[in-house]
Protein backbone atom coordinates (compact mmCIF):
# COMPACT_ATOMS: atom_id res chain seq x y z
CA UNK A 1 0.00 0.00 0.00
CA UNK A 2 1.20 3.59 -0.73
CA UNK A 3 0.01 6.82 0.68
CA UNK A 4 -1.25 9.21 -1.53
CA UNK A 5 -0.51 13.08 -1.32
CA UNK A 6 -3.02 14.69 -0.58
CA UNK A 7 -3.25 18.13 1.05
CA UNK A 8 -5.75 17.29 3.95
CA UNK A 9 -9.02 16.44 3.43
CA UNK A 10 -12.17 17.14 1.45
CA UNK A 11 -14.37 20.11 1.64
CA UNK A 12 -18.01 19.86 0.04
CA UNK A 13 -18.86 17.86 -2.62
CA UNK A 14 -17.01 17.12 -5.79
CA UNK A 15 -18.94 15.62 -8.63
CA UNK A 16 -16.90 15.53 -12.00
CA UNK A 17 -18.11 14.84 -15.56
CA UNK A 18 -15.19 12.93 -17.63
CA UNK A 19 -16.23 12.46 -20.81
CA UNK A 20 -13.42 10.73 -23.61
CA UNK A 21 -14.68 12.41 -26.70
CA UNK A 22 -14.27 10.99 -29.66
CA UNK A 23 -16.78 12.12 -31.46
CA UNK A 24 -20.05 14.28 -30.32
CA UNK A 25 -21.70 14.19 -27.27
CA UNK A 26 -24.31 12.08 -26.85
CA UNK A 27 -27.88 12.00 -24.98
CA UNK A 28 -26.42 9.51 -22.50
CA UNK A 29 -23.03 11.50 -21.70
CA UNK A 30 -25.10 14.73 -21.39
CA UNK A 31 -27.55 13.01 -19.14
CA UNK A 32 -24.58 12.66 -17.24
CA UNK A 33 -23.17 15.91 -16.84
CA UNK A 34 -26.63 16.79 -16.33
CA UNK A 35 -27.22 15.13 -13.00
CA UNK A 36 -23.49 16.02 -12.11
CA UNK A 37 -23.94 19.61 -12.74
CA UNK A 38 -27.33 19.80 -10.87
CA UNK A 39 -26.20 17.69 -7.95
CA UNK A 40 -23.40 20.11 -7.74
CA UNK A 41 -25.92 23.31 -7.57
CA UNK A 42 -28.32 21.69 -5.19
CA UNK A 43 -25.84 21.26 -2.71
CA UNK A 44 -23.67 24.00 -3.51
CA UNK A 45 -20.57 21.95 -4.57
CA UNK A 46 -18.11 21.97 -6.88
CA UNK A 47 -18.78 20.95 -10.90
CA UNK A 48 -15.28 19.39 -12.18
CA UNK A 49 -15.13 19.12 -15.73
CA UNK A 50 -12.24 16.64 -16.72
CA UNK A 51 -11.42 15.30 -20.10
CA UNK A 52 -9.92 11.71 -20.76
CA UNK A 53 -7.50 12.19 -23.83
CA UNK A 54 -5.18 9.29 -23.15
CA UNK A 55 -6.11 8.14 -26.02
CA UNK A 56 -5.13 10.49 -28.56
CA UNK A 57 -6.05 8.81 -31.51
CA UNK A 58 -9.40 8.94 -30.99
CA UNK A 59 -9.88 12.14 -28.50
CA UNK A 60 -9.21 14.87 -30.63
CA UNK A 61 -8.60 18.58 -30.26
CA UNK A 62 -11.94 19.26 -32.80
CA UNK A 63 -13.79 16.93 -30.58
CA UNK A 64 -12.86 18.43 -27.17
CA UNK A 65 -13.73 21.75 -28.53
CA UNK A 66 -17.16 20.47 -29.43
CA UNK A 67 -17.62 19.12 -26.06
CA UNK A 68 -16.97 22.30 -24.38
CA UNK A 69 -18.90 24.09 -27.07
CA UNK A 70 -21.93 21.96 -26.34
CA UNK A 71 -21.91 21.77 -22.62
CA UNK A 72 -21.85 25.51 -23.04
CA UNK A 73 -24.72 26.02 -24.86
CA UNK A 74 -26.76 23.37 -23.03
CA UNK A 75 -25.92 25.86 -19.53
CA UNK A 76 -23.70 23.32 -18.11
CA UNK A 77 -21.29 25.55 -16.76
CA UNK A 78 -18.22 24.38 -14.66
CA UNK A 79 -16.57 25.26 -12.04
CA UNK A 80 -13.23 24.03 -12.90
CA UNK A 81 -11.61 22.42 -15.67
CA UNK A 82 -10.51 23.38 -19.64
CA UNK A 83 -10.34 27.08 -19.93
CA UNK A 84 -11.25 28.03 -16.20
CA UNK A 85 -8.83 26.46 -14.49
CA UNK A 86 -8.68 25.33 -11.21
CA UNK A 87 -6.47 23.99 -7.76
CA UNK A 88 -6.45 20.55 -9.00
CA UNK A 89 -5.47 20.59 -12.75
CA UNK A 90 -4.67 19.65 -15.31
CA UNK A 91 -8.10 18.90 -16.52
CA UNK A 92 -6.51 17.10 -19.36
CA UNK A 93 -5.87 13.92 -18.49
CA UNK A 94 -2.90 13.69 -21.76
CA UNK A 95 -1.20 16.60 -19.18
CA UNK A 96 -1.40 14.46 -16.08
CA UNK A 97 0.96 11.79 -17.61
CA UNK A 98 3.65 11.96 -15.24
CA UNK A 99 1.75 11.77 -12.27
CA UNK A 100 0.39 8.29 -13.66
CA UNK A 101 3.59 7.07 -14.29
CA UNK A 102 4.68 8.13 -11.01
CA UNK A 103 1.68 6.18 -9.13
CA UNK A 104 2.12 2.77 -11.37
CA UNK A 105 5.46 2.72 -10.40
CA UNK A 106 4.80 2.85 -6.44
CA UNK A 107 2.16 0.28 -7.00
CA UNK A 108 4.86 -2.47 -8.71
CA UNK A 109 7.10 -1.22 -5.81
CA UNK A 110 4.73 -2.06 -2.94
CA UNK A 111 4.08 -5.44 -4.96
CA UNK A 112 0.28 -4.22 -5.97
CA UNK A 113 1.39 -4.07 -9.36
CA UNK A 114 4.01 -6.60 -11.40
CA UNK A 115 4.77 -7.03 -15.43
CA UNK A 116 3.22 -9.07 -17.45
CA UNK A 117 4.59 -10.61 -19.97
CA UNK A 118 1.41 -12.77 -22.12
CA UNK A 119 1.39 -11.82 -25.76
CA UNK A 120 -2.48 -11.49 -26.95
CA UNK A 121 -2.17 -14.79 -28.94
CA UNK A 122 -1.03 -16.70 -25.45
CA UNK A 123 -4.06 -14.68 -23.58
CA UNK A 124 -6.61 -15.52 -26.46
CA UNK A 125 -5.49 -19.49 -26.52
CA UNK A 126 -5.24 -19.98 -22.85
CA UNK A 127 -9.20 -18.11 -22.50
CA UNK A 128 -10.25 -20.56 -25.51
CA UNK A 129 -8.87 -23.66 -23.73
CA UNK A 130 -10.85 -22.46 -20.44
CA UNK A 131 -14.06 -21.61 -22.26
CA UNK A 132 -13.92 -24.74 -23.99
CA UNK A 133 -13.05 -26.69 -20.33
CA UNK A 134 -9.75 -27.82 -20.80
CA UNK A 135 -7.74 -25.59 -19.45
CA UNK A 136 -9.44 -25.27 -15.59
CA UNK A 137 -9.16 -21.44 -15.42
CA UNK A 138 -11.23 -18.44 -15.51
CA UNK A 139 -12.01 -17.13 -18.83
CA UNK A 140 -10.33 -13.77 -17.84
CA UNK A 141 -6.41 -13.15 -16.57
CA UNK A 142 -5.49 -16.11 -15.23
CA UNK A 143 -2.66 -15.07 -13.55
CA UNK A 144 -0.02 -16.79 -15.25
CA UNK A 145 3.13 -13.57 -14.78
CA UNK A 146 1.87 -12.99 -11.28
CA UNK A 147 4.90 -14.48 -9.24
CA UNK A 148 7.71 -15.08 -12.08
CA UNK A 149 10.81 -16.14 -10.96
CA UNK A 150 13.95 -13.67 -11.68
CA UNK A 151 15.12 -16.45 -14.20
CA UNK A 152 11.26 -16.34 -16.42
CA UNK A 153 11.64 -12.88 -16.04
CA UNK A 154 15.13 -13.05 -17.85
CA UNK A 155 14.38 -15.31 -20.23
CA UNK A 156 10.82 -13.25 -21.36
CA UNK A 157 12.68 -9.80 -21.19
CA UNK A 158 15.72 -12.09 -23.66
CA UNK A 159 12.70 -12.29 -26.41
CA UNK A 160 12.36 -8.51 -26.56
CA UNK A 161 9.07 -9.09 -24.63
CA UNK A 162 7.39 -5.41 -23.74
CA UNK A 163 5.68 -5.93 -20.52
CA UNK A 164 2.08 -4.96 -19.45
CA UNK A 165 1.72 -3.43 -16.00
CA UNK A 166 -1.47 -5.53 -14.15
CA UNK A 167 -2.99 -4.54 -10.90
CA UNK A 168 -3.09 -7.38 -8.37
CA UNK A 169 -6.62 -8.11 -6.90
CA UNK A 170 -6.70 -9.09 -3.93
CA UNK A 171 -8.43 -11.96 -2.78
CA UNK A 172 -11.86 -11.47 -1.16
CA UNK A 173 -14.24 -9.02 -1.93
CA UNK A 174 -16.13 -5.53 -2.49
CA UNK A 175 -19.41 -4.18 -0.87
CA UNK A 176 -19.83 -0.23 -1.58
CA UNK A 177 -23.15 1.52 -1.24
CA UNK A 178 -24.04 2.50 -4.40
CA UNK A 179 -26.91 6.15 -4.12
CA UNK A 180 -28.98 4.49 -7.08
CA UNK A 181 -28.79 0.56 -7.08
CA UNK A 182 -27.95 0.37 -2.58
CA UNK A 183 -25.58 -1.85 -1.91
CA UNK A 184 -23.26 -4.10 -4.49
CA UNK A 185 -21.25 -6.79 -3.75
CA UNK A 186 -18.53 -8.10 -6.35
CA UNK A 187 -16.73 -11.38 -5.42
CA UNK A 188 -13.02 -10.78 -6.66
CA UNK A 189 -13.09 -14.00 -8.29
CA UNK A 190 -14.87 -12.43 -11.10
CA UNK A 191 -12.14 -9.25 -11.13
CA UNK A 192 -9.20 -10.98 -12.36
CA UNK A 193 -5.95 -8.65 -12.41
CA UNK A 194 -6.47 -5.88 -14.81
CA UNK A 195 -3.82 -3.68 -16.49
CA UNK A 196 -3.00 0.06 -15.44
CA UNK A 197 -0.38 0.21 -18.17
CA UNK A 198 0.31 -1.12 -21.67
CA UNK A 199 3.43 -2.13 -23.06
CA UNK A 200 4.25 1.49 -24.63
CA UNK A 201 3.76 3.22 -20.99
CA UNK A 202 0.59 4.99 -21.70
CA UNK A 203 -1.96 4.22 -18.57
CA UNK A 204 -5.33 2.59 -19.00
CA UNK A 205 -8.86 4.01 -17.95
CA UNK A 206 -8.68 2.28 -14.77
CA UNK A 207 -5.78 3.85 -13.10
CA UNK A 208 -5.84 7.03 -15.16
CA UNK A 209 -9.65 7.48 -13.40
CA UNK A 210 -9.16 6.23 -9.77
CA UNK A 211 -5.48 8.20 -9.46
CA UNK A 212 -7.42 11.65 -10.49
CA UNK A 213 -10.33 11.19 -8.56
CA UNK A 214 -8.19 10.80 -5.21
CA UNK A 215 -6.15 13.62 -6.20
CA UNK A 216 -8.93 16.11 -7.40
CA UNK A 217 -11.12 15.33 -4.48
CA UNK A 218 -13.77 13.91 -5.82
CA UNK A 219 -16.38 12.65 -3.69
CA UNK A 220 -19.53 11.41 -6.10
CA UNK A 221 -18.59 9.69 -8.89
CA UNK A 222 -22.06 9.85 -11.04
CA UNK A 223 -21.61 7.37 -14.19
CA UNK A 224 -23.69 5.07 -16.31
CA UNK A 225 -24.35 1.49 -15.55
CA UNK A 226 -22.16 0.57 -17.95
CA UNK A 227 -19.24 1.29 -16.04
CA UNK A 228 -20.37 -0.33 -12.63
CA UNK A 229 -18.04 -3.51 -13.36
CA UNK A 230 -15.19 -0.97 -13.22
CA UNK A 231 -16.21 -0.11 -9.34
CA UNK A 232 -14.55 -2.61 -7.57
CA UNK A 233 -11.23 -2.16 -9.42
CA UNK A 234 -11.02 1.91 -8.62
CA UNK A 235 -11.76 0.80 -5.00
CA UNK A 236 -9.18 -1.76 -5.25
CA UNK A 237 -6.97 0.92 -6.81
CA UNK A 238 -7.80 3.71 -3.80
CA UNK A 239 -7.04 1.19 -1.07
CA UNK A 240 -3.52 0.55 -2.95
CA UNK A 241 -3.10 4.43 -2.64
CA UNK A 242 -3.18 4.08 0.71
CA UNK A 243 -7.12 6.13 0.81
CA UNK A 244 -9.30 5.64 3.67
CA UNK A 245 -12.56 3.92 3.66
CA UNK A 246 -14.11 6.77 4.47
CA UNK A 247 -12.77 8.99 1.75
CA UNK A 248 -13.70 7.03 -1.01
CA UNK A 249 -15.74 8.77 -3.55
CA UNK A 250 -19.37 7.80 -3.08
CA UNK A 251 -20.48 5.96 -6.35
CA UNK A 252 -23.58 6.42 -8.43
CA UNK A 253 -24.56 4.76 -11.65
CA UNK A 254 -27.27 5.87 -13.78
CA UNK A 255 -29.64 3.45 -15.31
CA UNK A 256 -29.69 2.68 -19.02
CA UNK A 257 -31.20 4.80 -21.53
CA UNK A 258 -32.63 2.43 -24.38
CA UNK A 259 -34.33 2.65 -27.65
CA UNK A 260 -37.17 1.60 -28.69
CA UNK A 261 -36.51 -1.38 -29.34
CA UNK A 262 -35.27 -2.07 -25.68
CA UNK A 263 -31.57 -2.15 -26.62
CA UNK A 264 -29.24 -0.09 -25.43
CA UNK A 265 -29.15 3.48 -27.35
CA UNK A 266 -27.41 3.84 -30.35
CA UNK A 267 -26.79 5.13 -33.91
CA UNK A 268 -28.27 1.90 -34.90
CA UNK A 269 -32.03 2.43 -33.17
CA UNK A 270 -32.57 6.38 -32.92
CA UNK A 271 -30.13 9.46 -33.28
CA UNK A 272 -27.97 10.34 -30.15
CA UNK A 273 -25.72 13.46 -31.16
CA UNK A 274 -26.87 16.39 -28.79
CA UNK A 275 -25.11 18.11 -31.66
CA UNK A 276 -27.82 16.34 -34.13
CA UNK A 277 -30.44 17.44 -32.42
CA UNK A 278 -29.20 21.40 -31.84
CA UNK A 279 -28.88 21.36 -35.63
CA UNK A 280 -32.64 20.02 -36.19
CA UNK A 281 -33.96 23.25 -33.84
CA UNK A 282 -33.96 21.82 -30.94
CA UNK A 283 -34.08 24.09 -27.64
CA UNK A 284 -30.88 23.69 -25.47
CA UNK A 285 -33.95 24.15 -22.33
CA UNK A 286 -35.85 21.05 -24.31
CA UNK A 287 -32.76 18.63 -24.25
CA UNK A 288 -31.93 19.59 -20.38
CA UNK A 289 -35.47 18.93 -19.62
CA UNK A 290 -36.27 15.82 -20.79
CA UNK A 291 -33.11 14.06 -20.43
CA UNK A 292 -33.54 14.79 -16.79
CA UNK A 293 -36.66 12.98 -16.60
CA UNK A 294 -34.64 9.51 -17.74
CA UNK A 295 -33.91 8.65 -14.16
CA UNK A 296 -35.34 11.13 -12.22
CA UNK A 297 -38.48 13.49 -12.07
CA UNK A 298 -39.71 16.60 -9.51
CA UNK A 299 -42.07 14.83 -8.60
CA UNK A 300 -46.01 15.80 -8.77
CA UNK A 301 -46.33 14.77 -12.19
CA UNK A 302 -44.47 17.56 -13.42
CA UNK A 303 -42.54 17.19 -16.68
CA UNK A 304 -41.47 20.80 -17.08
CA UNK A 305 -38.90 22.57 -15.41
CA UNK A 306 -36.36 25.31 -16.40
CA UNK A 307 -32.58 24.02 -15.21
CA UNK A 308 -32.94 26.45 -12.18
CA UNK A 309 -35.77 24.50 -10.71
CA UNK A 310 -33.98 21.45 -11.67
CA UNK A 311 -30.91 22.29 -9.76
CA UNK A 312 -32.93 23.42 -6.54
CA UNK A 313 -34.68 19.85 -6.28
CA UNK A 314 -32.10 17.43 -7.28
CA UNK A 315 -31.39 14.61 -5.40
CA UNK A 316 -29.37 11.70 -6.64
CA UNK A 317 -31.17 8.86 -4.25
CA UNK A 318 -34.19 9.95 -6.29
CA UNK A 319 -32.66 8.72 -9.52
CA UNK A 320 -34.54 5.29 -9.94
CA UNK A 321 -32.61 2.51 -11.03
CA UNK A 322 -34.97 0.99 -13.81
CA UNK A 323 -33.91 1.45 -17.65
CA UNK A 324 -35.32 4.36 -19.30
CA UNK A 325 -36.69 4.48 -22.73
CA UNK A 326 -35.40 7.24 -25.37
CA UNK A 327 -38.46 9.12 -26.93
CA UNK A 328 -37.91 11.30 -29.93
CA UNK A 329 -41.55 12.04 -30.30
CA UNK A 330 -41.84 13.03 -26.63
CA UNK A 331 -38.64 15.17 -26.76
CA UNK A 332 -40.09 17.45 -29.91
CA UNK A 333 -43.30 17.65 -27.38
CA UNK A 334 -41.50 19.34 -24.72
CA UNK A 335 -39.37 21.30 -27.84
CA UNK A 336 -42.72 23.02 -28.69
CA UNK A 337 -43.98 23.36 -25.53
CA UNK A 338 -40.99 25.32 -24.49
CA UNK A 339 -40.69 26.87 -28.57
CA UNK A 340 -44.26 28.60 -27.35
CA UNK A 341 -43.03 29.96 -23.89
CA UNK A 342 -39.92 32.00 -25.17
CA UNK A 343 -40.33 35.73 -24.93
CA UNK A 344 -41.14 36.76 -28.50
CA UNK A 345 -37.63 38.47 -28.94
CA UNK A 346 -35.75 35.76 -27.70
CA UNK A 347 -37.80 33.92 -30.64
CA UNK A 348 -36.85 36.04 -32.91
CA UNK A 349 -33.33 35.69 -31.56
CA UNK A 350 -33.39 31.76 -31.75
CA UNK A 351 -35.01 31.37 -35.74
CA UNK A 352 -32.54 33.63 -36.92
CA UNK A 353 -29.62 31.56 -37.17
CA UNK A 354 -31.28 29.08 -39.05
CA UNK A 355 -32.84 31.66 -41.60
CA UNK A 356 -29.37 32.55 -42.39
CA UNK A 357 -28.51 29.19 -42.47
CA UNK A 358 -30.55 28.62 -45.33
CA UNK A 359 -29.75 31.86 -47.14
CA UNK A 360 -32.57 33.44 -46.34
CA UNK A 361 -30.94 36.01 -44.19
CA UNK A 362 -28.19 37.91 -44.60
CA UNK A 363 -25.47 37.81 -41.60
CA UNK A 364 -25.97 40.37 -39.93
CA UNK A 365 -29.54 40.20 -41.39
CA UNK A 366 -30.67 43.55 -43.28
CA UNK A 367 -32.96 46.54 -41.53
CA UNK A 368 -35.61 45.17 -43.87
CA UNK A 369 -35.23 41.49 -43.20
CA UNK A 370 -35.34 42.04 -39.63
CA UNK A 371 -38.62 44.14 -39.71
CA UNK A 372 -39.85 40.68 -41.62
CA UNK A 373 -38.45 38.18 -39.41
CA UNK A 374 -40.18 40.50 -36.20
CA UNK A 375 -43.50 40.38 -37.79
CA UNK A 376 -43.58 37.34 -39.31
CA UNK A 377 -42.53 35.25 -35.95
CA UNK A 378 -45.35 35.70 -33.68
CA UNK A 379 -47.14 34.20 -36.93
CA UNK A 380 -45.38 30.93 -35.92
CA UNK A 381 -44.07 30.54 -32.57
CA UNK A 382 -47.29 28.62 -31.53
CA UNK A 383 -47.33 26.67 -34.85
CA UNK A 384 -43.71 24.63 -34.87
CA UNK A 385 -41.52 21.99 -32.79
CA UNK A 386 -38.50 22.59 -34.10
CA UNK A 387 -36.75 25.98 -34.64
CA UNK A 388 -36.04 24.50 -38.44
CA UNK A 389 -39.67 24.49 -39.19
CA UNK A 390 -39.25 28.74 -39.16
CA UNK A 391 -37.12 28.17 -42.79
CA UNK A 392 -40.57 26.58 -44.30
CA UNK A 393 -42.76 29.19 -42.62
CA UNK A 394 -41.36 32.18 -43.27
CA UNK A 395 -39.21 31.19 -46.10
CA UNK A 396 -41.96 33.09 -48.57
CA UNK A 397 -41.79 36.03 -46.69
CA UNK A 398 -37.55 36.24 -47.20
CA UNK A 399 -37.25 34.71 -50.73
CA UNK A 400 -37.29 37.33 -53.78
CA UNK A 401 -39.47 36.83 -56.52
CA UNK A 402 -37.35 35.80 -58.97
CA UNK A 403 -36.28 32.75 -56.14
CA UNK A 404 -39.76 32.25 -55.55
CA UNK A 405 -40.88 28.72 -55.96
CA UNK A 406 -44.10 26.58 -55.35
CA UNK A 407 -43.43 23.23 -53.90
CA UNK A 408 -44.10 20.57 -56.66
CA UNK A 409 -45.94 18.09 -54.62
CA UNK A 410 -48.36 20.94 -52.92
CA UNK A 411 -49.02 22.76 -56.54
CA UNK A 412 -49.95 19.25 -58.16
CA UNK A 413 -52.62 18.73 -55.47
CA UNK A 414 -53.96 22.29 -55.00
CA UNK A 415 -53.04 24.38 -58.19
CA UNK A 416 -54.89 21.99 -60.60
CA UNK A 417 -56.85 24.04 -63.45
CA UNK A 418 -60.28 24.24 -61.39
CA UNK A 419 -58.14 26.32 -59.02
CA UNK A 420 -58.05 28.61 -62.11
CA UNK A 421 -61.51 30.57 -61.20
CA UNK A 422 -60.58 30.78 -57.41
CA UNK A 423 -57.33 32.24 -58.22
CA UNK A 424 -58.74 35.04 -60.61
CA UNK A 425 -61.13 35.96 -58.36
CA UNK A 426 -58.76 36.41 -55.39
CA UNK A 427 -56.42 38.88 -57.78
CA UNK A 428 -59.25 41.04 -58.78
CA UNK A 429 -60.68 40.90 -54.95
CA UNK A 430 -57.31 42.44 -53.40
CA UNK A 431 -56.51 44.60 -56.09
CA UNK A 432 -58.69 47.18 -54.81
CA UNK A 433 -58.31 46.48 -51.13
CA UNK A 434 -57.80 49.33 -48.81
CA UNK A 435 -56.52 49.40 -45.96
CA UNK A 436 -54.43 46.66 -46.58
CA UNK A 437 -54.73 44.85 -43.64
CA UNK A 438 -54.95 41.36 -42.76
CA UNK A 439 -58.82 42.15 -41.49
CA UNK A 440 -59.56 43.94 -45.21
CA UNK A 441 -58.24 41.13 -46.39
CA UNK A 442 -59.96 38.42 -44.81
CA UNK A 443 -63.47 40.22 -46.02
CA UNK A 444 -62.43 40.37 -49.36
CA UNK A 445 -61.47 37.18 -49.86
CA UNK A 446 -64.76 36.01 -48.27
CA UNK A 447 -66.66 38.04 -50.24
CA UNK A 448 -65.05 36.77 -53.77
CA UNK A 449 -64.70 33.52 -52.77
CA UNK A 450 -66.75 31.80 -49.94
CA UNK A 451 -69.48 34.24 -51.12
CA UNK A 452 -69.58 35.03 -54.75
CA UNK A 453 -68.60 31.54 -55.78
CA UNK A 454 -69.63 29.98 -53.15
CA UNK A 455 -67.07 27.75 -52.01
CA UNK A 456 -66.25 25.63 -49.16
CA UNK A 457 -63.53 27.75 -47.00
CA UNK A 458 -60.74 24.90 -47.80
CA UNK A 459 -61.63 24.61 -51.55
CA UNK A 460 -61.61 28.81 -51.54
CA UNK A 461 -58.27 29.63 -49.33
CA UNK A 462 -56.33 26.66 -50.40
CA UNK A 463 -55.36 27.66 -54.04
CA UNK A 464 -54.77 31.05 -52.87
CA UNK A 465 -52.25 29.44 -50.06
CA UNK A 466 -50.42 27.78 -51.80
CA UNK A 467 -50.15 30.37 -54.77
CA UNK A 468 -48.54 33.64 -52.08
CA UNK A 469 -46.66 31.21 -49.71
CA UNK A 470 -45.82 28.18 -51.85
CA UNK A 471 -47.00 25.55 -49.40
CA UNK A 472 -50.35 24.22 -48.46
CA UNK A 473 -48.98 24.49 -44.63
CA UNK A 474 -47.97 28.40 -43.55
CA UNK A 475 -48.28 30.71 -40.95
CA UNK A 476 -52.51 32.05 -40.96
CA UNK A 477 -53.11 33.24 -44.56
CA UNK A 478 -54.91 36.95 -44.06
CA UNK A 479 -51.75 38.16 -41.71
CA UNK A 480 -49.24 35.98 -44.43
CA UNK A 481 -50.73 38.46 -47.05
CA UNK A 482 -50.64 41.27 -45.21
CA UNK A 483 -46.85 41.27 -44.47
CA UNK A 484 -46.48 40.37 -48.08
CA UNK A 485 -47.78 43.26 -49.04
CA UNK A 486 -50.47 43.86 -52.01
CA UNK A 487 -47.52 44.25 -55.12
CA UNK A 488 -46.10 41.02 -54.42
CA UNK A 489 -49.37 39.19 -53.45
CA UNK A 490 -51.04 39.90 -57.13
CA UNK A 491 -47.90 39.06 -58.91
CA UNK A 492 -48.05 35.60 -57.35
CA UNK A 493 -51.62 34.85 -57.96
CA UNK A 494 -50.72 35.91 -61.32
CA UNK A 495 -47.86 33.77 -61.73
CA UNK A 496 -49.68 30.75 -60.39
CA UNK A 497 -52.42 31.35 -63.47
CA UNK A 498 -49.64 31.29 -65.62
CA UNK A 499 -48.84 27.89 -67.23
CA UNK A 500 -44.91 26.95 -66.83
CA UNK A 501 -43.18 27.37 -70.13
């Protein structure tokens, strides 16, 4: 056993969210950092944001800059880590190199740790001959470099053999208190001896994690279910650090999020890029919102909550340990719900991107596009899911005439040549219209249409719909008209009775 250095003990929690990213976030690391960061406010502790770039093949700079980007704009803020700093970095766990090095080499002094020499053909035929009975072992380690003589050592190191560094497990076993599944107990005879360091020196997850967490301080370790198995080999690791029991971190793991198909969540069965759904319009206060309620929920039936009130009520032995399902169609729910209680300027604010996005907006946008984009949006904000849906909606409003286009599929089905009569009419009604307001309008077209040809309102307004916004879905068609103003209103309907060329 060795001591650790620490620099006396623990004050206030420490939760820390350690993601490896190698690509984008996904719904189940953010419903991690969720409950981390939350924990953390309730109790008024300390959010550690660390990032696991051992492996720097995979863990990119791009891909670290994404993660902070998108914890960012999801209002995950932390209170130390990349770019704030902190009195336990560096956050980087491809910085912290040494100080792994350092701590596998007490370890193989105080005999926790020894070389192993196995090649990964000897490891794969000696598991084959135990799976298939013959050899009498465990299917994992089995042990084999755990008390070489000095003369096997010799002769492997004479073959140009490059060791593996593998913890020893004790014998025995592990019973921790876990805040979401109570209390685990993992016989060691199912933990064989694991490695802390490959052959080229670089440390593996196991050590890497258990050496920062003493040293940072961390006292919850909130983590999927996925990496429960791991527990008993950080403890294992703590205890060779010379830790107290009672300054372990406190463990818990959060319970599976699946598809629909009851597997676990993947690319395979539903999309699980935050960054996917951002992209699609999706609220940053949507995706915080639900993802909270996989595990955990206010209580009272409620199912809407800003972060604040999430923070002020969170309580990790309320996370429930049952699987929870991934619902797309339940996540745009709460997307619209929370699209139609935004302030209308912080609408306006939020559609914008995407209008430019789609070259429908200049960046910055023009005085005159703005004025459009202010009126037009109080047209849709109780209408859409998804902050995308705006580029359909208003699109007609933005798009010059010469850009201008009917969708195919809507003008086949709508703009067929009984539409012809409806569509006259409607020019020569709103020709003369004055004022030109979306009130004027509405009785004119009424007049011309439900009236004087007497038409059903959806074989009268549809035509005309489709022929000043392009679509047969759009924002309500008298105010559409209005903000289109009476020039470019009559030189649609006139277009639409023009046959194409």
């Amino acid at each position: 056993m060795t001591e650790h250095t620490g620099d006396g003990p623990r004050v206030g929690v420490r939760v820390r969210f350690a993601p490896s990213p190698s690509g984008d976030l996904h719904v189940g690391n953010i419903r991690t950092a969720l409950y981390d960061w939350a924990f953390a406010r309730r109790t008024g502790g300390t959010f550690v944001l660390r990032i696991e770039d051992t492996d720097q093949t995979r863990v990119t700079q791009e891909y670290i800059n994404s993660a902070l980007d998108t914890l960012r704009w999801l209002g995950l803020d932390w209170d130390e880590g990349p770019e704030v700093g902190g009195p336990y970095g560096p956050y980087l766990q491809s910085e912290r190199m040494a100080s792994y090095a350092d701590w596998a080499q007490r370890f193989r002094a105080a005999g926790d740790a020894y070389y192993c020499y196995c090649t990964q053909e000897e490891l794969a035929e000696r598991r084959a001959a135990a799976r298939a009975g013959t050899g009498g072992g465990p299917t994992g380690y089995d042990g084999h470099c755990r008390d070489l003589t000095p003369e096997q050592v010799a002769a492997y190191e004479a073959e140009g053999r490059a060791p593996v560094l593998r913890f020893r497990m004790p014998a025995g076993s592990t019973t921790f208190t876990d805040l979401v599944l109570g209390e685990v107990t993992v016989d060691h005879a199912h933990v064989p001896d694991f490695v802390l360091v490959r052959a080229d020196g670089s440390p593996l997850y196991t050590l890497a994690v258990a050496v920062d967490d003493v040293l940072m301080k961390i006292t919850h370790v909130v983590r999927g279910q996925d990496l429960l198995s791991s527990t008993p080999r950080q403890i294992a690791v703590y205890r060779a650090m010379g830790v107290a029991e009672g300054e372990f971190p406190a463990f818990a793991h959060l319970p599976y999020v699946l598809g629909k198909d009851g597997q676990r969540l993947s690319k395979r069965n539903g999309v699980v890029s935050v960054n996917w759904y951002r992209h699609e319009g999706f609220l940053p206060e949507a995706i915080c919102n639900y993802l909270a309620l996989l595990g955990w929920s206010p209580g009272e039936n409620r199912e809407s909550f800003t972060l604040a009130e999430m923070a002020a009520e969170f309580d990790l032995t309320r996370v429930r340990p049952n699987s929870a399902q991934f619902d797309a169609v339940k996540l745009e729910a709460i997307n619209g719900d929370k699209i139609r209680g935004l302030d209308p300027a912080d609408f306006v604010s939020r559609i914008t991107p995407f209008l430019q996005g789609a070259g429908l907006a200049a960046d910055p946008v023009t005085e005159q596009q703005a004025q459009l984009i202010e009126a037009g949006a109080p047209l849709i904000q109780e209408r859409i899911s998804r902050l995308t849906e705006a580029v359909g909606m208003l699109g007609f409003l933005l798009t010059g005439e010469a850009e201008f286009a009917v969708d195919p599929g809507d003008a086949a089905k709508v703009l067929t040549p009984d539409a012809a009569p409806v569509l006259k009419a409607a020019e020569a009604a709103l020709a003369d219209v004055t004022p030109w307001t979306a009130e004027a309008i509405k009785d004119a077209l009424h007049q011309a249409l439900v009236e004087g040809l007497e038409l059903k309102p959806r074989q009268a307004f549809g035509p005309v719909r489709v022929a000043v916004t392009g679509r047969r879905v759009s924002p309500p068609l008298y105010e559409s008209i209005e903000l289109l103003g009476r020039d470019r209103t009559l030189a649609r309907l006139a277009r639409a009775l023009t046959p194409p060329a």
